[in-house]
Protein backbone atom coordinates (compact mmCIF):
# COMPACT_ATOMS: atom_id res chain seq x y z
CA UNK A 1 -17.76 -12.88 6.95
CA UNK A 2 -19.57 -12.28 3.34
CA UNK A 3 -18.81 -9.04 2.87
CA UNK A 4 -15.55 -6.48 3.27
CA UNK A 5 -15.02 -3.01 2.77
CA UNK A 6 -11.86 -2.02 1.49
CA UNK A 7 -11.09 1.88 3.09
CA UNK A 8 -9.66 3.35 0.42
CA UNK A 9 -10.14 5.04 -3.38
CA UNK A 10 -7.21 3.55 -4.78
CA UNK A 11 -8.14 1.52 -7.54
CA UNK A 12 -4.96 -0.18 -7.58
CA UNK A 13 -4.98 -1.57 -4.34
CA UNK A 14 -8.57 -2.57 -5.02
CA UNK A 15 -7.45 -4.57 -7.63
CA UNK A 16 -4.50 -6.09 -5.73
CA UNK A 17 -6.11 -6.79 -2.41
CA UNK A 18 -9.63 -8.35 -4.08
CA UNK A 19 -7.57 -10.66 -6.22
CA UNK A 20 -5.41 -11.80 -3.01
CA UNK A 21 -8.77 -12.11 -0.70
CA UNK A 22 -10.71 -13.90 -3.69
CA UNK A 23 -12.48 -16.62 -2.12
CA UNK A 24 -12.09 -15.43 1.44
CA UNK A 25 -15.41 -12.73 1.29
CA UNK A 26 -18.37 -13.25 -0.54
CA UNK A 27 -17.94 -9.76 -1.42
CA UNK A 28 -14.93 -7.05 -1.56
CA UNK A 29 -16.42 -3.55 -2.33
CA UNK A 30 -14.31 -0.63 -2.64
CA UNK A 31 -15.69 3.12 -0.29
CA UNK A 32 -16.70 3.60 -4.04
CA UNK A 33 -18.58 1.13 -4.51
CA UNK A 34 -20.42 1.42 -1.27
CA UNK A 35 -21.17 4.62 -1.71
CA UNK A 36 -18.98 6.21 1.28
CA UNK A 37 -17.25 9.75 0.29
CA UNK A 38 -15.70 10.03 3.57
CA UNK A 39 -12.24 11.78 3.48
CA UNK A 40 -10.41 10.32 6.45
CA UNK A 41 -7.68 12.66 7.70
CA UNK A 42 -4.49 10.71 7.61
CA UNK A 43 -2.58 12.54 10.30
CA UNK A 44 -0.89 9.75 12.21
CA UNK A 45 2.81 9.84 12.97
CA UNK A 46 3.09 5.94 11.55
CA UNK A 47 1.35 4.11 8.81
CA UNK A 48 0.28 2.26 11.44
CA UNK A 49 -1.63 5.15 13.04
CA UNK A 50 -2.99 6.06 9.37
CA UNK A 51 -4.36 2.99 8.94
CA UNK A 52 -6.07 2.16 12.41
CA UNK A 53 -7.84 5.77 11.95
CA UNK A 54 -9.23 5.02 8.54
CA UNK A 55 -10.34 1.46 9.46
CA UNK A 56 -12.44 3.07 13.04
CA UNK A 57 -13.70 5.73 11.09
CA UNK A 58 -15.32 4.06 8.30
CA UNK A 59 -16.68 0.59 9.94
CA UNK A 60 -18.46 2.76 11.94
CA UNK A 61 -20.21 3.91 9.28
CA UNK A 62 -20.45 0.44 7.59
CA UNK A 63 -22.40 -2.91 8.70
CA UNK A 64 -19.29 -5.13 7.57
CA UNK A 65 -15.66 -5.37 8.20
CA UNK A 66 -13.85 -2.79 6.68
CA UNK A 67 -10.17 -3.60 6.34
CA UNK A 68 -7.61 -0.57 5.66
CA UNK A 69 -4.00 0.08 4.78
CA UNK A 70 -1.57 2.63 4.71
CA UNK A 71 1.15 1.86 2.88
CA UNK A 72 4.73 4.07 1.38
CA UNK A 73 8.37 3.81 0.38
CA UNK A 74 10.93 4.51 2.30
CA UNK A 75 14.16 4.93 1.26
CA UNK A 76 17.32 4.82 3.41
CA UNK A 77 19.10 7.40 2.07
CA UNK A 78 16.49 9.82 2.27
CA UNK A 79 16.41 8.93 5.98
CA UNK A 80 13.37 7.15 5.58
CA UNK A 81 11.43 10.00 3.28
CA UNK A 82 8.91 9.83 1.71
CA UNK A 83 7.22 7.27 4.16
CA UNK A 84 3.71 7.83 5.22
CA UNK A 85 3.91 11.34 3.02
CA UNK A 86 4.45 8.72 -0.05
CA UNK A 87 1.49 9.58 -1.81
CA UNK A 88 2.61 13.15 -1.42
CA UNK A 89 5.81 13.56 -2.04
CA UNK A 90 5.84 15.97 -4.13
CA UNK A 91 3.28 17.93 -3.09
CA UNK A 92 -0.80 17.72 -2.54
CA UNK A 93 -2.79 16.17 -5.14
CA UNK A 94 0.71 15.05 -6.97
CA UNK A 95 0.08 12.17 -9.53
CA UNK A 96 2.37 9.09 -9.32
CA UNK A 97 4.85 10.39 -12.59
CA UNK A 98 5.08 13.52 -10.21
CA UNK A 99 6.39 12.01 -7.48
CA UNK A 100 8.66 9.33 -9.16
CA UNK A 101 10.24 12.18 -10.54
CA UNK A 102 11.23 13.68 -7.45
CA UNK A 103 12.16 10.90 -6.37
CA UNK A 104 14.86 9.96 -9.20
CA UNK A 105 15.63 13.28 -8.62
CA UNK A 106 17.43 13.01 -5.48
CA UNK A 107 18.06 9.36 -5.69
CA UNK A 108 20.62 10.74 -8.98
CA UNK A 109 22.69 12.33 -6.27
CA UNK A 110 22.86 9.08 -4.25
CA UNK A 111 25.30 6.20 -4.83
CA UNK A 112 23.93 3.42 -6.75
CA UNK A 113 25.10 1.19 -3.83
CA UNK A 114 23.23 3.02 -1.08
CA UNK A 115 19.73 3.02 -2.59
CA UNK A 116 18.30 0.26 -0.64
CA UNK A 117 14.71 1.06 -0.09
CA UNK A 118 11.38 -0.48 1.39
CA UNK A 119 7.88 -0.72 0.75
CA UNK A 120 5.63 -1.13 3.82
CA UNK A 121 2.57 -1.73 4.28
CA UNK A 122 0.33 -1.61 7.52
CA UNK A 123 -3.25 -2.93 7.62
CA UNK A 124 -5.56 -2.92 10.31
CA UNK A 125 -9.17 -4.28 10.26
CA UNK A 126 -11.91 -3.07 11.85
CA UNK A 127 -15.66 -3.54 12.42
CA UNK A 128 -17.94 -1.48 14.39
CA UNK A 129 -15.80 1.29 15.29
CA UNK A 130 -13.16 -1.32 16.73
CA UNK A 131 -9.50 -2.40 15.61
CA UNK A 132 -9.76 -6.44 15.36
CA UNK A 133 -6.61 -6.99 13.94
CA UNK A 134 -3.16 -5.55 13.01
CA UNK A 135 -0.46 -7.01 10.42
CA UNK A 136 2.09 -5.74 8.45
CA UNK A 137 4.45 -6.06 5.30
CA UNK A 138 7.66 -5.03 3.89
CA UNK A 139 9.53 -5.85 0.90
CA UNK A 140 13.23 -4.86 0.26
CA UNK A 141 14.44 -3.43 -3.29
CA UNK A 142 16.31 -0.53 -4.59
CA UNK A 143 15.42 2.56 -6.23
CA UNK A 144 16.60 2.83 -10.03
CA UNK A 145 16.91 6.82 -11.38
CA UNK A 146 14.83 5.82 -14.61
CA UNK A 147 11.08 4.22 -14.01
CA UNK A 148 11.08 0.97 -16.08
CA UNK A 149 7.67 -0.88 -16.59
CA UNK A 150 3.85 -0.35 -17.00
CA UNK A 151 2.44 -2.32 -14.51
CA UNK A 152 1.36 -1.52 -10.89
CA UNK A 153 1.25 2.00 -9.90
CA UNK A 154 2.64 4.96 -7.51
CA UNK A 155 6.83 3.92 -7.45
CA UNK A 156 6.62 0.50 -8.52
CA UNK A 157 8.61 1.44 -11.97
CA UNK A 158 11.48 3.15 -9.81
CA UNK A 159 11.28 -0.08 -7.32
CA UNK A 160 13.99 -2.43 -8.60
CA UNK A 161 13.80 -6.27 -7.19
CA UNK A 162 16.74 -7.82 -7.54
CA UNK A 163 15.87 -11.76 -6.95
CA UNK A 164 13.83 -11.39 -10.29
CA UNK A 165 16.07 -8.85 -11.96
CA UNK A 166 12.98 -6.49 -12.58
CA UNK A 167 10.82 -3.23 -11.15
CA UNK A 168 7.80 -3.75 -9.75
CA UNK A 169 6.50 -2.01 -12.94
CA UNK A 170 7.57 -4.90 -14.91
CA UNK A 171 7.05 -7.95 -12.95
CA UNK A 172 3.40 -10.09 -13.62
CA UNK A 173 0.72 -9.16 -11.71
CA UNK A 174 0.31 -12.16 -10.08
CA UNK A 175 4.25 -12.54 -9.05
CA UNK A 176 3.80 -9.05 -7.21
CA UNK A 177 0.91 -9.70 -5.66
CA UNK A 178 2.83 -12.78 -3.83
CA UNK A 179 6.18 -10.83 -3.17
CA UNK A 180 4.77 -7.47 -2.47
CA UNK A 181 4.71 -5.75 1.40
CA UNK A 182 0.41 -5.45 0.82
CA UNK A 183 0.68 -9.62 -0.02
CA UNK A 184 2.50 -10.03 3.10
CA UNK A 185 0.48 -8.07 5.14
CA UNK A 186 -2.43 -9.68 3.65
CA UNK A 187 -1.02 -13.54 4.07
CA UNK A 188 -1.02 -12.09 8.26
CA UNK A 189 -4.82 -10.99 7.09
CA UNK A 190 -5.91 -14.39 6.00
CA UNK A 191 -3.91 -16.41 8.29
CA UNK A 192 -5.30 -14.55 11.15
CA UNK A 193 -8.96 -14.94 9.78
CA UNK A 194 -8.59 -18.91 9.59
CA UNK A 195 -6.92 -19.16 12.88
């Protein structure tokens, strides 16, 4: 287990999942850095499905394991919205400031004590075309109508966690990345890899 392929372009979750994994591959390359400009279709029903689809697809194009996540926000009051269209909530191509500004948007209209939210992330790993494993992640917060913070990225300046009085935008890196739903999926990850 030297090398892993991490199925995505985000260079934020890059960053997060390679300094959680550090030590457990030899190597963590992003599709980037591997070269690989396949667009995977994510047009699962779950992030769940999402994930499994990109982590198939692309270890069958790769001669390592290839671990993938799809992760989103989902806030209660929006009956669950934006979920696995997090990335697109406000519309193809939208840039995080984009859709954090819907999103305080219609959080305004919702009662500061009903604007419990989560952050969920599944990952599944993959090699060869086949799912080895499947974990996932949540973290509970609330959603604040002003982003606060310059840290992390997509709604982490709107996501407010309470136990440390702070957004994910404002919180050290390395405190989010052992409080976050993607640490907690990847803890499963690990633990799974040294059973």
């Amino acid at each position: 287990m030297n090398r892993l392929l991490i199925a995505t372009n985000n260079q934020g979750k890059v960053r997060e999942i390679k300094k959680i994994l550090d030590g457990v591959y030899g190597e963590i390359l992003s599709l980037k850095d591997a070269g690989i400009t396949v667009e995977v279709v994510e047009d699962g029903n779950s992030f769940y499905e999402n994930a499994r689809k990109k982590a198939v697809e692309i270890s069958a194009l790769a001669d390592c394991d290839v671990l993938a996540d799809d992760s989103g926000l989902c806030v209660d009051a929006l009956g669950g919205a934006p979920g696995i269209y997090s990335a697109r909530f406000a519309g193809e191509g939208a840039t995080d400031e984009e859709n954090n500004s819907k999103l305080a948007d219609l959080i305004k209209k919702v009662p500061q004590d009903r604007r419990q939210a989560k952050f969920v992330c599944a990952m599944v790993m993959a090699r060869g075309g086949r799912e080895l494993m499947h974990v996932e992640g949540e973290v509970y917060g609330e959603i604040l109508t002003r982003p606060r913070g310059e840290g992390g990225f997509g709604y982490d300046p709107l996501f407010y966690v309470e136990r440390y009085g702070k957004t994910f935008g404002e919180l050290d890196a390395d405190v989010k990345n052992r409080i976050s739903h993607r640490a907690r999926a990847l803890a499963g990850i690990k633990e799974a890899l040294h059973a």
